[in-house]
PDB file of N, CA and C in Angstrom:
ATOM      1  N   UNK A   1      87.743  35.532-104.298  1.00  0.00           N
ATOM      2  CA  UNK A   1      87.509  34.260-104.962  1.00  0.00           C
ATOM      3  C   UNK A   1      86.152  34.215-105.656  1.00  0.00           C
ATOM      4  N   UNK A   2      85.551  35.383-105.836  1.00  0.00           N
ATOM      5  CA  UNK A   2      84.426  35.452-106.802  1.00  0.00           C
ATOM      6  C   UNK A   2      84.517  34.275-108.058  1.00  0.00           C
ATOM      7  N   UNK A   3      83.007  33.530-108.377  1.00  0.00           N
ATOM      8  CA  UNK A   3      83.284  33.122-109.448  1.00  0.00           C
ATOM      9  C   UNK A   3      84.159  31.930-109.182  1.00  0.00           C
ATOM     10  N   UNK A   4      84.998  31.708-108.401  1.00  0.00           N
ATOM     11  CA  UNK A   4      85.509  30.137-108.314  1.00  0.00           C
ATOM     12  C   UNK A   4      84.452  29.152-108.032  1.00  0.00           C
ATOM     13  N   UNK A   5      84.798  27.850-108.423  1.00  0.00           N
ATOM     14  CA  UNK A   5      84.108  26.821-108.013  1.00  0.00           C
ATOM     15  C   UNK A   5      85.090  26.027-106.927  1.00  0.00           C
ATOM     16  N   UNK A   6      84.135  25.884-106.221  1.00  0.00           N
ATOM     17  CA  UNK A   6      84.887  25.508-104.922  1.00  0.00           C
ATOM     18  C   UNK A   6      84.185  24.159-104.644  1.00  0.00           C
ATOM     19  N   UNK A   7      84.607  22.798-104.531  1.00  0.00           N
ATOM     20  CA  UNK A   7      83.842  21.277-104.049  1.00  0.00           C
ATOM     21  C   UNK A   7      84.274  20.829-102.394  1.00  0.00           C
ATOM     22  N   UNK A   8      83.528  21.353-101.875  1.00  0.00           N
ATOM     23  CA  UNK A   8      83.856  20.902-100.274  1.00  0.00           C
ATOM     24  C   UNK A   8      84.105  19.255-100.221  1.00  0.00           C
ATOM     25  N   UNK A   9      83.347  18.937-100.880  1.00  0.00           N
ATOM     26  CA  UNK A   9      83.999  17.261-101.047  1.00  0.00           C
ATOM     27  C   UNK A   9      83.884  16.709-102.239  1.00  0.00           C
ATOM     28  N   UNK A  10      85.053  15.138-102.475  1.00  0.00           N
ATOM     29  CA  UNK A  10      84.415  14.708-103.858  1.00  0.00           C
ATOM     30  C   UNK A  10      83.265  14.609-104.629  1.00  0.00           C
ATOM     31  N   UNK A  11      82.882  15.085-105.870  1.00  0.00           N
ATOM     32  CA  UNK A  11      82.146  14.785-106.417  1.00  0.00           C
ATOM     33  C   UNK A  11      80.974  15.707-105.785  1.00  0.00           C
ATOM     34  N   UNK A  12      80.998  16.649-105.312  1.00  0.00           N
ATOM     35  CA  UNK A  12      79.816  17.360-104.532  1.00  0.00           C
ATOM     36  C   UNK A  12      80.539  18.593-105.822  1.00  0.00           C
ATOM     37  N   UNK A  13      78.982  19.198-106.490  1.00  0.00           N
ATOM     38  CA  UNK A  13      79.436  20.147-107.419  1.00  0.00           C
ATOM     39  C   UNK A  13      78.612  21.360-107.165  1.00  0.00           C
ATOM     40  N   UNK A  14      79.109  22.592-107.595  1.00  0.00           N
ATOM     41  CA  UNK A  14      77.983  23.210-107.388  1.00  0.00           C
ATOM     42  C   UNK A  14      76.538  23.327-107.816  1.00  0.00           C
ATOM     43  N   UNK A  15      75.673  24.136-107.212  1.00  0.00           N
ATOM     44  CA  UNK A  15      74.255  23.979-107.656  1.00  0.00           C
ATOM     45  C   UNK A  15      73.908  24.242-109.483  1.00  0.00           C
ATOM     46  N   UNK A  16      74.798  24.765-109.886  1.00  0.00           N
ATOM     47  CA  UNK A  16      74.562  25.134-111.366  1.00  0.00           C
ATOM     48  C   UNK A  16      74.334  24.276-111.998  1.00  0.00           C
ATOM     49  N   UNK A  17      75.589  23.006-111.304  1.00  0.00           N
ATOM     50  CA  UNK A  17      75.809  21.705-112.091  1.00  0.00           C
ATOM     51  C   UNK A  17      74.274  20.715-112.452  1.00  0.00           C
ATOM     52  N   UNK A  18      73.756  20.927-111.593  1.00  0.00           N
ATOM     53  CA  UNK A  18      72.916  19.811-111.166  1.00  0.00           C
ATOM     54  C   UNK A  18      71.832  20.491-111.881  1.00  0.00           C
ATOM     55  N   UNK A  19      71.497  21.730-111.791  1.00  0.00           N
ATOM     56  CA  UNK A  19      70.558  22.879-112.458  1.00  0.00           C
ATOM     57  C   UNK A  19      69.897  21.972-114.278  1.00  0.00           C
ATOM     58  N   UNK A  20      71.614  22.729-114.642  1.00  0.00           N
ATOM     59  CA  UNK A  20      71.774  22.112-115.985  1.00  0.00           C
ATOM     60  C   UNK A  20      71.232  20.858-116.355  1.00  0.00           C
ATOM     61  N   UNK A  21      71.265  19.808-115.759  1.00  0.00           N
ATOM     62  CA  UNK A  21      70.787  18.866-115.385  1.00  0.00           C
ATOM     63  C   UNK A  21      69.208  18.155-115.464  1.00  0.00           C
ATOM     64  N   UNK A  22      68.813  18.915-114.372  1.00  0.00           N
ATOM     65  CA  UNK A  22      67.492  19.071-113.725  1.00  0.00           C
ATOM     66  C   UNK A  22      66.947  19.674-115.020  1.00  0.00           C
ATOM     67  N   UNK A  23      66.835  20.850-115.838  1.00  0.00           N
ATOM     68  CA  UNK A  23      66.399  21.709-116.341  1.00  0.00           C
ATOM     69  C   UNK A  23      66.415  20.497-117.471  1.00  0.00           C
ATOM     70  N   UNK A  24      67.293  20.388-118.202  1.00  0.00           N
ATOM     71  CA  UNK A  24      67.330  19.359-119.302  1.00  0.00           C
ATOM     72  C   UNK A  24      66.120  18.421-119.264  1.00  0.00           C
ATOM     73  N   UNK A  25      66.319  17.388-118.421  1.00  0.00           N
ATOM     74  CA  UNK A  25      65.044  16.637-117.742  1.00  0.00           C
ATOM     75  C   UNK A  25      63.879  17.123-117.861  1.00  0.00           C
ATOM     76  N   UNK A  26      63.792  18.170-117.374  1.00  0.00           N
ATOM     77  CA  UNK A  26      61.935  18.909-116.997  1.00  0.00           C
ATOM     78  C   UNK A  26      61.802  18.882-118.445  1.00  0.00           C
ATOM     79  N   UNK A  27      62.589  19.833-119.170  1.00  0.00           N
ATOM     80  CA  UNK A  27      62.332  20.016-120.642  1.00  0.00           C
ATOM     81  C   UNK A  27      62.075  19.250-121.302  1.00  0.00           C
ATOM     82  N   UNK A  28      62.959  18.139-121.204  1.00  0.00           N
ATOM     83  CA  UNK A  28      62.411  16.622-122.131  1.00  0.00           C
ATOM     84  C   UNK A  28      61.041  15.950-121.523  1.00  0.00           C
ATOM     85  N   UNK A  29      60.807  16.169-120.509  1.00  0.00           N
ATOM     86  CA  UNK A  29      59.469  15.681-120.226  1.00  0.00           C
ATOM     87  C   UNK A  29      58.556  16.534-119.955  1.00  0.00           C
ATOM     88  N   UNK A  30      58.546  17.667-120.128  1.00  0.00           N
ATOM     89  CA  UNK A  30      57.961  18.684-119.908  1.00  0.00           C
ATOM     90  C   UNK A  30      57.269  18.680-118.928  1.00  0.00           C
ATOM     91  N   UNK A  31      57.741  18.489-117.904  1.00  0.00           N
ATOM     92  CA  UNK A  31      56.915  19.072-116.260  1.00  0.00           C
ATOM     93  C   UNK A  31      58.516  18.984-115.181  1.00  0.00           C
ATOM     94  N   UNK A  32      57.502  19.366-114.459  1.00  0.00           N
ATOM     95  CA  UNK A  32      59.141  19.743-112.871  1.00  0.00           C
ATOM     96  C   UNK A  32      59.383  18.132-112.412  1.00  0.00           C
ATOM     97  N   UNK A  33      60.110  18.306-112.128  1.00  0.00           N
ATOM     98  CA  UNK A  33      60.467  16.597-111.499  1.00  0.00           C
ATOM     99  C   UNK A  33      60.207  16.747-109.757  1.00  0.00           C
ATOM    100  N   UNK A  34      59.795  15.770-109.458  1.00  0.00           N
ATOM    101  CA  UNK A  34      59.658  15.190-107.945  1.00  0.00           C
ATOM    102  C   UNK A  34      61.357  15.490-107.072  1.00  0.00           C
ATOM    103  N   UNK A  35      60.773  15.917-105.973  1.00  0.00           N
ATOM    104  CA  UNK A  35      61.671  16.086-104.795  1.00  0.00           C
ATOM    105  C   UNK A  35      62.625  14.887-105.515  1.00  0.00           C
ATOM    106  N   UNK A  36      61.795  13.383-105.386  1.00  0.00           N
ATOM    107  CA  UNK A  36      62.707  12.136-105.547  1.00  0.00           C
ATOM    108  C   UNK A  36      63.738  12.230-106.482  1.00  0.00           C
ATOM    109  N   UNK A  37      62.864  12.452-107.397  1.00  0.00           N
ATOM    110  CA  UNK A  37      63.214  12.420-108.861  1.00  0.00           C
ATOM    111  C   UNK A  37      64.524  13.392-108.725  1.00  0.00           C
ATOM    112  N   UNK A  38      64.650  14.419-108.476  1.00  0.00           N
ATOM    113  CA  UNK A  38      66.054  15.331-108.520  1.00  0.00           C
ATOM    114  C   UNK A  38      67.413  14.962-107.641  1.00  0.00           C
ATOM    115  N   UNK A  39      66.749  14.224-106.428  1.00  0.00           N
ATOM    116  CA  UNK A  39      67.762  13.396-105.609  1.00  0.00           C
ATOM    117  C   UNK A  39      68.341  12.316-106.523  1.00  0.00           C
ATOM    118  N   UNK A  40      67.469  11.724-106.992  1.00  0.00           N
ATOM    119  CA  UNK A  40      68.289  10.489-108.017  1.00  0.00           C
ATOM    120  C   UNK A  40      69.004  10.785-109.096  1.00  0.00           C
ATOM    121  N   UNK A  41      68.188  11.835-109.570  1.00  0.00           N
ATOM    122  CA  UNK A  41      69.266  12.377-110.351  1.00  0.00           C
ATOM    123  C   UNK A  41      70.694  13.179-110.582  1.00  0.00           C
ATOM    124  N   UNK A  42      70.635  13.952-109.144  1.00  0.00           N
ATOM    125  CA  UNK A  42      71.837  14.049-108.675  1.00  0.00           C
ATOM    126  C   UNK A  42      72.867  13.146-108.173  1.00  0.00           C
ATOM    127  N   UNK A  43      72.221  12.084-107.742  1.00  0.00           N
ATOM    128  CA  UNK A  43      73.062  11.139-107.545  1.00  0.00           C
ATOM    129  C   UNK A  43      73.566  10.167-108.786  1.00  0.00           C
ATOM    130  N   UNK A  44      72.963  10.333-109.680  1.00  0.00           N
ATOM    131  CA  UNK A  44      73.098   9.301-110.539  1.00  0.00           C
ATOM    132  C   UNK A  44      74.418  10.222-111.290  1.00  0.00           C
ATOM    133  N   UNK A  45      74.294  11.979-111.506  1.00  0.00           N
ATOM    134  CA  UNK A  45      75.414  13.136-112.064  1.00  0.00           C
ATOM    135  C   UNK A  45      76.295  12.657-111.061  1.00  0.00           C
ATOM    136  N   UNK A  46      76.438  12.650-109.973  1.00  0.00           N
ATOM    137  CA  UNK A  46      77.936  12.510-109.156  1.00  0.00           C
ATOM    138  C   UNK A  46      78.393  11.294-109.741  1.00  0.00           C
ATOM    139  N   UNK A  47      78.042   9.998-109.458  1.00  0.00           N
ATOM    140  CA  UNK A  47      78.448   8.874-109.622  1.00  0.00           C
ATOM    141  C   UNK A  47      78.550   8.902-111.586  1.00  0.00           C
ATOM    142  N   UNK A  48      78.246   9.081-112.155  1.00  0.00           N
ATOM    143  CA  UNK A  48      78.913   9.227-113.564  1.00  0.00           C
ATOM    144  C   UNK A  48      79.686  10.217-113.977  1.00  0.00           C
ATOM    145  N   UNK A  49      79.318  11.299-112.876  1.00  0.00           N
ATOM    146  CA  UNK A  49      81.040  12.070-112.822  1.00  0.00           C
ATOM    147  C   UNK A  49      82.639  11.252-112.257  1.00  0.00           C
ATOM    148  N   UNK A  50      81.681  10.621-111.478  1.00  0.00           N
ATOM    149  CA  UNK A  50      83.243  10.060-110.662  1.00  0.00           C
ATOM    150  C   UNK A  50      83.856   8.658-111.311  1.00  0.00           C
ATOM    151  N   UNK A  51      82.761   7.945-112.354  1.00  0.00           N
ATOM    152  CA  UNK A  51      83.377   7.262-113.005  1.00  0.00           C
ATOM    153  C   UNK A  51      84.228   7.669-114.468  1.00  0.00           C
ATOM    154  N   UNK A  52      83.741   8.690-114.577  1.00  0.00           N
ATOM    155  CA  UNK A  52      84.427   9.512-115.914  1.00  0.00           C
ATOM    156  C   UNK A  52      85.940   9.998-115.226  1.00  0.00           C
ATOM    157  N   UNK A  53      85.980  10.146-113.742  1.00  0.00           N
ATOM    158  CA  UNK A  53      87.153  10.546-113.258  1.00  0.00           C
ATOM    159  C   UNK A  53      87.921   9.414-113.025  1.00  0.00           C
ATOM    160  N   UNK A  54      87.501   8.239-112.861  1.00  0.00           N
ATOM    161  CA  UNK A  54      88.446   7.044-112.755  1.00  0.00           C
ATOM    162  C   UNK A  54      88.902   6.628-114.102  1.00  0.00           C
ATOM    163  N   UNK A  55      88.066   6.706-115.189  1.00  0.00           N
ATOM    164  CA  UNK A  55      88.175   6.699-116.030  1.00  0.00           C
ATOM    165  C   UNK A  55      89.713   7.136-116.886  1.00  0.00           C
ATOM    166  N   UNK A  56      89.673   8.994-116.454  1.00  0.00           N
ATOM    167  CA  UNK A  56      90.593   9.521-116.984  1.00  0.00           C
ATOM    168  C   UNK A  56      92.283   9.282-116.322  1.00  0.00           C
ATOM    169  N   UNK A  57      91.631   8.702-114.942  1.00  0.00           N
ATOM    170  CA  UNK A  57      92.826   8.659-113.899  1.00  0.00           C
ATOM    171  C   UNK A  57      93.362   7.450-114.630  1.00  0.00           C
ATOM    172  N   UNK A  58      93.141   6.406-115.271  1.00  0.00           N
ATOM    173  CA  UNK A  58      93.127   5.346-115.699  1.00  0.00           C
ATOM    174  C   UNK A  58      94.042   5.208-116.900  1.00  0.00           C
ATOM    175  N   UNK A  59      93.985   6.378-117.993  1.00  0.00           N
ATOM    176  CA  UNK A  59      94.458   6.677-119.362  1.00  0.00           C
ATOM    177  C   UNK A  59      96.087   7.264-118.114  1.00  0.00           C
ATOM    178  N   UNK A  60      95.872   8.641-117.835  1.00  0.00           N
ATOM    179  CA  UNK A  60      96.123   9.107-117.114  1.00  0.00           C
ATOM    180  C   UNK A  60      98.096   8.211-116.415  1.00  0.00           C
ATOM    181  N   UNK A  61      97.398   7.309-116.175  1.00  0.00           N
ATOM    182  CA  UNK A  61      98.525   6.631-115.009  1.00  0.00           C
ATOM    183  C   UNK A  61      98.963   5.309-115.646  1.00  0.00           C
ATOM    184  N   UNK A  62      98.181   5.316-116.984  1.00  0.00           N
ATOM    185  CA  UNK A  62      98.500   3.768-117.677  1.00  0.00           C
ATOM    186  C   UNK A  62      99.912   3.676-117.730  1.00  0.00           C
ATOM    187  N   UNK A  63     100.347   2.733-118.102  1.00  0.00           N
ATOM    188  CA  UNK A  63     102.054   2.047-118.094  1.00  0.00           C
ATOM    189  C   UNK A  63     102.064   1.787-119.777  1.00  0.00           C
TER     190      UNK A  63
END
């Protein structure tokens, strides 16, 4: 299973995800972000992942 992405639970992604992320950020502000700062921001990537997933579930299951 090399190379799979595997989510032990909802919305938990792998570390790359969040990377991408993080890295973007530093770059636009040009310095490393705070312990805090990367927690919130991971949290803030799950929760606008999971509304993009209700989202699609939504189109998805419409009548």
């Amino acid at each position: 299973m090399e190379g799979d992405v595997i989510m032990n639970h909802p919305f938990e992604y792998p570390e790359i995800f969040y990377n991408e992320v993080i890295h973007y950020l530093e770059s636009r502000w040009e310095r490393r972000l705070t312990n805090h700062e990367r927690h919130v921001l991971i949290e803030g990537y799950r929760y606008g992942r999971m509304i993009e997933a209700e989202a699609e579930l939504k189109i998805l299951y419409a009548d």
